[in-house]
Protein backbone atom coordinates (compact mmCIF):
# COMPACT_ATOMS: atom_id res chain seq x y z
CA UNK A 1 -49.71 -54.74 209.01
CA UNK A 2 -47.93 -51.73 209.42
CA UNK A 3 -44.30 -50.35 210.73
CA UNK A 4 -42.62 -47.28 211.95
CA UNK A 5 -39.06 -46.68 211.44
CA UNK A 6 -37.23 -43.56 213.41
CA UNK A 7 -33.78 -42.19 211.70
CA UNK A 8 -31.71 -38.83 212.62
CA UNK A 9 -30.86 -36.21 209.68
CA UNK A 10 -28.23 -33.36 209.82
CA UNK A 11 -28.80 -30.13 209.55
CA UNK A 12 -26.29 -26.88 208.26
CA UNK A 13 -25.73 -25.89 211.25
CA UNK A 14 -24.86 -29.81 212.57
CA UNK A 15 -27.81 -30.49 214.51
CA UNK A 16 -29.18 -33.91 214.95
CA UNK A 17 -32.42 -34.23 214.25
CA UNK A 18 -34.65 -37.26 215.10
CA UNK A 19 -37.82 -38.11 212.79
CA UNK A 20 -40.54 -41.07 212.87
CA UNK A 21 -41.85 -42.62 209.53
CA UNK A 22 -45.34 -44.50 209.76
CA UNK A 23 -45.86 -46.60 206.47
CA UNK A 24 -47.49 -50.15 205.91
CA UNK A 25 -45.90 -52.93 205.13
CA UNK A 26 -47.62 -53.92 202.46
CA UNK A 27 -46.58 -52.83 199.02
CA UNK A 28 -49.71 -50.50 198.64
CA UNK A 29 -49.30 -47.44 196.41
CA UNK A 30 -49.90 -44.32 199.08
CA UNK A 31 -52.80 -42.17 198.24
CA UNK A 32 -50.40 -39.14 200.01
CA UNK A 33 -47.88 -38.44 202.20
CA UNK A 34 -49.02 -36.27 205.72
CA UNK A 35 -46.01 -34.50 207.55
CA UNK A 36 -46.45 -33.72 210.95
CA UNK A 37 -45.60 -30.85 213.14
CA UNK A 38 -45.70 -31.40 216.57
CA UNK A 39 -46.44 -28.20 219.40
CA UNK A 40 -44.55 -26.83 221.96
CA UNK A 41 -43.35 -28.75 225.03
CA UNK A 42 -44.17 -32.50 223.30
CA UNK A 43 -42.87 -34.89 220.98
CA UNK A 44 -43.52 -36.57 217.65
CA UNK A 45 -44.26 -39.82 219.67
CA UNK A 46 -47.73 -38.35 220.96
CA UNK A 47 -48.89 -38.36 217.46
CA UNK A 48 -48.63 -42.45 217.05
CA UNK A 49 -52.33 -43.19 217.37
CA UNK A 50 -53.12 -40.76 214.56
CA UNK A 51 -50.38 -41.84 212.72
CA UNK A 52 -51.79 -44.79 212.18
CA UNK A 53 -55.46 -43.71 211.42
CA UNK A 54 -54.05 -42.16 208.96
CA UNK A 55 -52.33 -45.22 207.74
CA UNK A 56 -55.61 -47.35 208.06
CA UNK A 57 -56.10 -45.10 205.31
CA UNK A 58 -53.10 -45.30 202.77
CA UNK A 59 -51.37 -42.66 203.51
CA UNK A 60 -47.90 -42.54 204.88
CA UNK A 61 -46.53 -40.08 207.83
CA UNK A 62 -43.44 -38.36 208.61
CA UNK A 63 -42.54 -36.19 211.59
CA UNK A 64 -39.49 -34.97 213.78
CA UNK A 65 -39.02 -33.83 217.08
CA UNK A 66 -38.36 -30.08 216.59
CA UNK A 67 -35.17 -28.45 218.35
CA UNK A 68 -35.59 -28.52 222.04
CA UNK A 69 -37.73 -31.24 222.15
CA UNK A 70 -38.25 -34.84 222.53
CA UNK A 71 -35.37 -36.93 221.50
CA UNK A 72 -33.86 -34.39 219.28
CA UNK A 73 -33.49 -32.35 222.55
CA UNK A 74 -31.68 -35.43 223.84
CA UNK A 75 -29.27 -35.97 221.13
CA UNK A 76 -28.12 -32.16 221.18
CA UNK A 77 -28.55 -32.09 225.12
CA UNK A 78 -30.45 -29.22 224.58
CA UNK A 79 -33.84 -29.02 226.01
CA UNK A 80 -36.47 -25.95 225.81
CA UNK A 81 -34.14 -23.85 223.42
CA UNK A 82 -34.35 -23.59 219.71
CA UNK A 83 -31.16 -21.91 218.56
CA UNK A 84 -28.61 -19.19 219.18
CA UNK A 85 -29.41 -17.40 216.44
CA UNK A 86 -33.21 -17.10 214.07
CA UNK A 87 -34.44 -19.93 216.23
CA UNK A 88 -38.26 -19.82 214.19
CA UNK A 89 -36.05 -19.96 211.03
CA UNK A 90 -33.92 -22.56 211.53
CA UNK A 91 -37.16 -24.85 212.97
CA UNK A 92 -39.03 -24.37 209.89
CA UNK A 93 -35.87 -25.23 207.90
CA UNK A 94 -35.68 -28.31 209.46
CA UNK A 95 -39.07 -29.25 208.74
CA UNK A 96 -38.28 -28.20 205.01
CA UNK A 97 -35.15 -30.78 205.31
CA UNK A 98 -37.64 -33.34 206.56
CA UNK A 99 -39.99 -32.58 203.33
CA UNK A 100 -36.98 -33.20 200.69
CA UNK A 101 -36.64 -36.65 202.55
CA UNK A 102 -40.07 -37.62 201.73
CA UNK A 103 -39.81 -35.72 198.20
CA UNK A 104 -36.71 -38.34 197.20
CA UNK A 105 -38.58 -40.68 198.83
CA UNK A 106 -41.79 -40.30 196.95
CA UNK A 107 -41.25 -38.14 194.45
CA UNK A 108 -44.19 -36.68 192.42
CA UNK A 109 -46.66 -37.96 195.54
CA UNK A 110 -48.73 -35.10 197.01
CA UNK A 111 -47.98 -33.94 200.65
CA UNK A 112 -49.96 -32.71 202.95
CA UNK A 113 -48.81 -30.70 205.81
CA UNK A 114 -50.09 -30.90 209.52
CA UNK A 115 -48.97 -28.56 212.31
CA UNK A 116 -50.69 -28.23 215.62
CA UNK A 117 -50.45 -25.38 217.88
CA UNK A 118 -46.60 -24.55 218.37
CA UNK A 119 -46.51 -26.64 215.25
CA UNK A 120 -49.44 -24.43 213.26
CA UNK A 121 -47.26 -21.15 213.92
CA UNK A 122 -44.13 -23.01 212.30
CA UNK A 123 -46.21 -24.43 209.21
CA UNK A 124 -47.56 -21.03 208.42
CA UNK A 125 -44.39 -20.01 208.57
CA UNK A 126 -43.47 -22.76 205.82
CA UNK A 127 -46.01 -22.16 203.72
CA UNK A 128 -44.79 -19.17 203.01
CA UNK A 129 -41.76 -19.74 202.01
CA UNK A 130 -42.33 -23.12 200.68
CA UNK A 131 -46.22 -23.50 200.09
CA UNK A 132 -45.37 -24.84 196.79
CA UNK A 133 -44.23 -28.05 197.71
CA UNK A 134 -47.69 -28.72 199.47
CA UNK A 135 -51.14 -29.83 198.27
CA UNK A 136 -52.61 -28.57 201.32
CA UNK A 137 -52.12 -27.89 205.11
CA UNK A 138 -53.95 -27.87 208.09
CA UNK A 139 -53.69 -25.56 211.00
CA UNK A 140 -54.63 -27.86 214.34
CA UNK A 141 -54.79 -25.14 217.58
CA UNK A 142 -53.18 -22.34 216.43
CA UNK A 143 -54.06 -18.59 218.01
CA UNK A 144 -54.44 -14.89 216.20
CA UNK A 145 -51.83 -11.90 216.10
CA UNK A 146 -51.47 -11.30 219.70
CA UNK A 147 -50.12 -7.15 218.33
CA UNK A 148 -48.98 -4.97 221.10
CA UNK A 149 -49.26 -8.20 224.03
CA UNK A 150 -46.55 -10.01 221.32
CA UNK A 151 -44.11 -7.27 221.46
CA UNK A 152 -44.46 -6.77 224.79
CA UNK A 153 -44.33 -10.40 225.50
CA UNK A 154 -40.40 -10.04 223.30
CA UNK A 155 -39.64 -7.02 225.53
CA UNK A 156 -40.12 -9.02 228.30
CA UNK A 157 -37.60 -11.90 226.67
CA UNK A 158 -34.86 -9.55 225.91
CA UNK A 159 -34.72 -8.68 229.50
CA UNK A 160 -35.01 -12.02 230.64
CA UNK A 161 -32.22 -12.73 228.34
CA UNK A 162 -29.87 -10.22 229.04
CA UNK A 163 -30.49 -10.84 232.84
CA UNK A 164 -30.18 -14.59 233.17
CA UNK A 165 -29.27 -15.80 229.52
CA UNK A 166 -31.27 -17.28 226.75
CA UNK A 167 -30.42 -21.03 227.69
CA UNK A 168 -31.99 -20.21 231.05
CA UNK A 169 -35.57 -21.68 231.90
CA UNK A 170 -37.83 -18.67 232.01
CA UNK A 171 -41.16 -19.17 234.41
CA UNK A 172 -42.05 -15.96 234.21
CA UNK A 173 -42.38 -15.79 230.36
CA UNK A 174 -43.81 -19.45 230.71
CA UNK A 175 -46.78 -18.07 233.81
CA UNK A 176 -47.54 -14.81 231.16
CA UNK A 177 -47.75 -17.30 229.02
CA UNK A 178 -50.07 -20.20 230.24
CA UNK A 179 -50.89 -18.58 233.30
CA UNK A 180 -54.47 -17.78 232.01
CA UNK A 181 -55.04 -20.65 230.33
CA UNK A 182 -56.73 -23.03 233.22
CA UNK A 183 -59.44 -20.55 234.35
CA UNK A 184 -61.84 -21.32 232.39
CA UNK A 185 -61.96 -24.54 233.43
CA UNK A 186 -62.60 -23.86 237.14
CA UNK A 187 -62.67 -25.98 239.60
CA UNK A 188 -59.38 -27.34 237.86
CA UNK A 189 -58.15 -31.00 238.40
CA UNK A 190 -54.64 -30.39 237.08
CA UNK A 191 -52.71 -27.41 235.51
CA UNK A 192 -53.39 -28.60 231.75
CA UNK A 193 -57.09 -29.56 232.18
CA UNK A 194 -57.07 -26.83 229.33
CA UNK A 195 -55.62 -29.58 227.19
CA UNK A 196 -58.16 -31.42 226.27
CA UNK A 197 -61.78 -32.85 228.39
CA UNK A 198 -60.27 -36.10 228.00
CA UNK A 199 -58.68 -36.46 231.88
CA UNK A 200 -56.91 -39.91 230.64
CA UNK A 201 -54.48 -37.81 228.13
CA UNK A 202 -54.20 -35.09 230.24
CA UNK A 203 -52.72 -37.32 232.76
CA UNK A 204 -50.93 -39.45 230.13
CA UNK A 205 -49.22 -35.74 229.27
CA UNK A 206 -48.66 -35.01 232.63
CA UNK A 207 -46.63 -38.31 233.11
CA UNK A 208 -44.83 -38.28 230.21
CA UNK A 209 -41.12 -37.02 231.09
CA UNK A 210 -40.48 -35.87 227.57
CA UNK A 211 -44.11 -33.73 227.92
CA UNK A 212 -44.23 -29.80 229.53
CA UNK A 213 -40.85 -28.21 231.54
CA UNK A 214 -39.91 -24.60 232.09
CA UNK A 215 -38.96 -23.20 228.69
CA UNK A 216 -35.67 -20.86 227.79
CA UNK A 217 -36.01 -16.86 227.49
CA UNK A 218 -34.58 -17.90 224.03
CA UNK A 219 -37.29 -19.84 223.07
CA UNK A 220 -40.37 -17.24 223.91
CA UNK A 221 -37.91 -14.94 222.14
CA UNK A 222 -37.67 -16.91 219.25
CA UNK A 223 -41.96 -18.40 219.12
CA UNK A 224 -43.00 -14.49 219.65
CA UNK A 225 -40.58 -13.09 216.75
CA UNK A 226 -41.69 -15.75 214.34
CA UNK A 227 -45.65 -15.27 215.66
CA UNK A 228 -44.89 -11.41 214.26
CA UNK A 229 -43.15 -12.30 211.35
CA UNK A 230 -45.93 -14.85 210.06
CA UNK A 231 -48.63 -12.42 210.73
CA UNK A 232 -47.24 -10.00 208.18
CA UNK A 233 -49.23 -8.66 205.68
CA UNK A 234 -46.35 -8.79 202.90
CA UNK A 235 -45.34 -12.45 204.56
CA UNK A 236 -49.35 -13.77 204.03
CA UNK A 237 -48.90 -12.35 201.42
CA UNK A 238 -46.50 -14.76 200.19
CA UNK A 239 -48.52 -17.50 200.28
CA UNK A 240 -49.46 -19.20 197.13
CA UNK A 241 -53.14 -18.19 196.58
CA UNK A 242 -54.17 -21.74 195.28
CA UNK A 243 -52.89 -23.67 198.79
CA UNK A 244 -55.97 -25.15 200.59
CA UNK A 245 -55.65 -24.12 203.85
CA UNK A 246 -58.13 -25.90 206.97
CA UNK A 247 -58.24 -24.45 210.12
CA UNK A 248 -59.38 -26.46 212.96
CA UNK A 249 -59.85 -26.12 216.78
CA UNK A 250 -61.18 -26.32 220.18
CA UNK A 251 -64.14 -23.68 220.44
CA UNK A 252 -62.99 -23.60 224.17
CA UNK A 253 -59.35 -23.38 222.98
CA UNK A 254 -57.28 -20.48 225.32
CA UNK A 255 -54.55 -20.98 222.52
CA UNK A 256 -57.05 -19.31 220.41
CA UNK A 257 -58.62 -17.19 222.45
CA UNK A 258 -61.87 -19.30 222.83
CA UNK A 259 -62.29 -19.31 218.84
CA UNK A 260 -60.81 -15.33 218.45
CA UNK A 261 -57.49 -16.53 216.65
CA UNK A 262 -58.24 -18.97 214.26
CA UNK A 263 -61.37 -16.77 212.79
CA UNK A 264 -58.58 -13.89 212.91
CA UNK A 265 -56.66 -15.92 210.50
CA UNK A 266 -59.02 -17.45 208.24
CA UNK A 267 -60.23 -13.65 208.27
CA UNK A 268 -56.58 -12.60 207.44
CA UNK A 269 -55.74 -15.58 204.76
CA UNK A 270 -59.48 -14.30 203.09
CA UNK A 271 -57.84 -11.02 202.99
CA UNK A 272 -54.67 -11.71 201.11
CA UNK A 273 -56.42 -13.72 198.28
CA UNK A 274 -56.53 -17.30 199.13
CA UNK A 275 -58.65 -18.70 197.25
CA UNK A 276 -59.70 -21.70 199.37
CA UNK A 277 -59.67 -21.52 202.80
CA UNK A 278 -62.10 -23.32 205.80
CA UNK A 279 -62.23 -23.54 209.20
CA UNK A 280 -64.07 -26.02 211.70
CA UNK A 281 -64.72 -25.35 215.60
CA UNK A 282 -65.90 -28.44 217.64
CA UNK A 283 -68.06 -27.07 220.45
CA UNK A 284 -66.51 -27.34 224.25
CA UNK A 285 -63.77 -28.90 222.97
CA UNK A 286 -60.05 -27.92 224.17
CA UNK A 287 -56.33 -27.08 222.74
CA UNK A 288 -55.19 -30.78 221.58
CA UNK A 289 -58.26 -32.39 219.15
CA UNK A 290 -55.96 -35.44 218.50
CA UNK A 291 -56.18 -36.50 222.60
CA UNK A 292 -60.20 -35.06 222.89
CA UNK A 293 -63.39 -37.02 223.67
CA UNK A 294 -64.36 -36.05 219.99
CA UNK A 295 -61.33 -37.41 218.19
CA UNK A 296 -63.27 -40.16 215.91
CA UNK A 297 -64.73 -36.73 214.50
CA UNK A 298 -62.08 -34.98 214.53
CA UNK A 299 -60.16 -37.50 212.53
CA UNK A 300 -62.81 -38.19 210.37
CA UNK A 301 -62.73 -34.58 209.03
CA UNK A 302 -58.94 -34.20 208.56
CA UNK A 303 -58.86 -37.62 206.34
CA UNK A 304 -62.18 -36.33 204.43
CA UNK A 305 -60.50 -32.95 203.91
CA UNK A 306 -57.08 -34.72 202.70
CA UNK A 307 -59.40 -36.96 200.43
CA UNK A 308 -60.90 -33.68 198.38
CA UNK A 309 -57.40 -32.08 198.01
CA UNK A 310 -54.74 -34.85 196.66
């Protein structure tokens, strides 16, 4: 048998933030604690089938529905934005908030951290500041340093700011952004077929009123600073050498540039020391493993890699 609870924490800067707990009922000992990080333009919610793998398999999950989305958008009525000020910052702070809940919860029980596209940018943002807390983290979807196309991209969000405001959706920063990603997948059926193969979730995503929306200038702002930021050499740098890090996506992922941007960041966490560091591409599949036809295998993987690292 198993349960999920939801509750709502505070943050500093009084924001409500809503968070899901998957656990069984039964009294057995977890082998580990995974924490979730959910992407852009979804919700913790979307993660309840995997949830619940993972509970099939003694561990227990936590997530929250980052600012701007899902329910915590609801509760602070306010969708597609982050924050007024250090957006990144104040999203990865809430996700260290969430890991001092589990900490008191389970204190001395290893935790593994699990961030998927949106989500992967945030964690490796968290791991190095708080990489110490972890035994390990996995990078689902994430994409390389974009350089010169990032700063441009911020350029592009200042003005967007300045001329409309930050709260403002922006679908000009949100065409540049996805704009490119369906043609690969020509003759298209929808305009996330570059989700996954899987047509069911894509439409499941599609109908899912807490799924996709016109983000804020504020919010490309905010993702392409703290894209920059984490790509740092003296911010990898930061990260504790002796964190197992897993990379894993789509080989026909345009979040990744078909591949490009996770090998660019094993290639760049190989660089700055870390001593143990892997990656996995799964031919022809998409952006979101979790939802593709693959996902047995996919999940299969994450829960043997958790197994060798707690």
């Amino acid at each position: 048998m198993s349960q999920q609870s939801s509750f709502t924490f505070q943050t500093e800067d009084g924001v409500e933030i809503f968070a899901k707990k998957w656990a069984a009922k039964s009294e057995i000992r977890p082998k580990a604690i995974v924490q979730i990080a959910h992407g852009m333009a979804e919700h913790i919610d979307r993660y309840d089938a995997f949830a619940k793998e993972l509970m099939s398999h003694d561990f227990i999950v936590y997530g929250n529905d980052h600012r701007g989305h899902g329910e915590t958008a609801k509760l602070n009525n306010m969708s597609g934005y982050f924050a007024d000020e250090q957006g990144f910052k104040k999203v990865v702070e809430d996700m260290h908030a969430l890991t001092m809940i589990i900490e008191k919860e389970f204190p001395g029980f290893p935790i593994i951290l699990f961030g998927h596209s949106m989500g992967s940018f945030l964690s490796r943002r968290y791991i190095q500041l708080y990489g110490n807390r972890l035994a390990g983290v996995i990078l689902s979807g994430t994409g390389g340093d974009p350089g010169i196309m990032g700063t441009i991209g911020k350029w592009i969000a200042s003005r967007e700011i300045k001329r409309k405001g930050a709260h403002s959706p922006s679908p000009l920063l949100n065409n540049l952004t996805f704009g490119s990603y369906n043609k690969n997948f020509k003759p298209t059926r929808t305009e996330f077929d570059w989700l996954s193969r899987e047509k069911r979730e894509v439409d499941k995503y599609i109908k899912d009123p807490m799924c996709g929306g016109i983000f804020s200038a504020g919010f490309f702002y905010d993702l392409l600073e703290g894209i920059a930021i984490i790509n740092k050499r003296e911010n990898l740098s930061m990260i504790p050498a002796n964190l197992p890090i897993f990379l894993i996506s789509g080989a026909k992922d345009p979040v990744g540039n078909n591949s490009k941007g996770p090998l660019k960041t094993y290639n760049a966490y190989k660089q700055v020391g870390i001593e143990e560091v892997s990656y996995k591409l799964y031919e022809d599949a998409r952006h979101e493993l979790l939802n593709e036809t693959n996902r047995e295998e996919v999940q299969a993987d994450i829960i043997r890699w958790i197994n060798m690292h707690i």
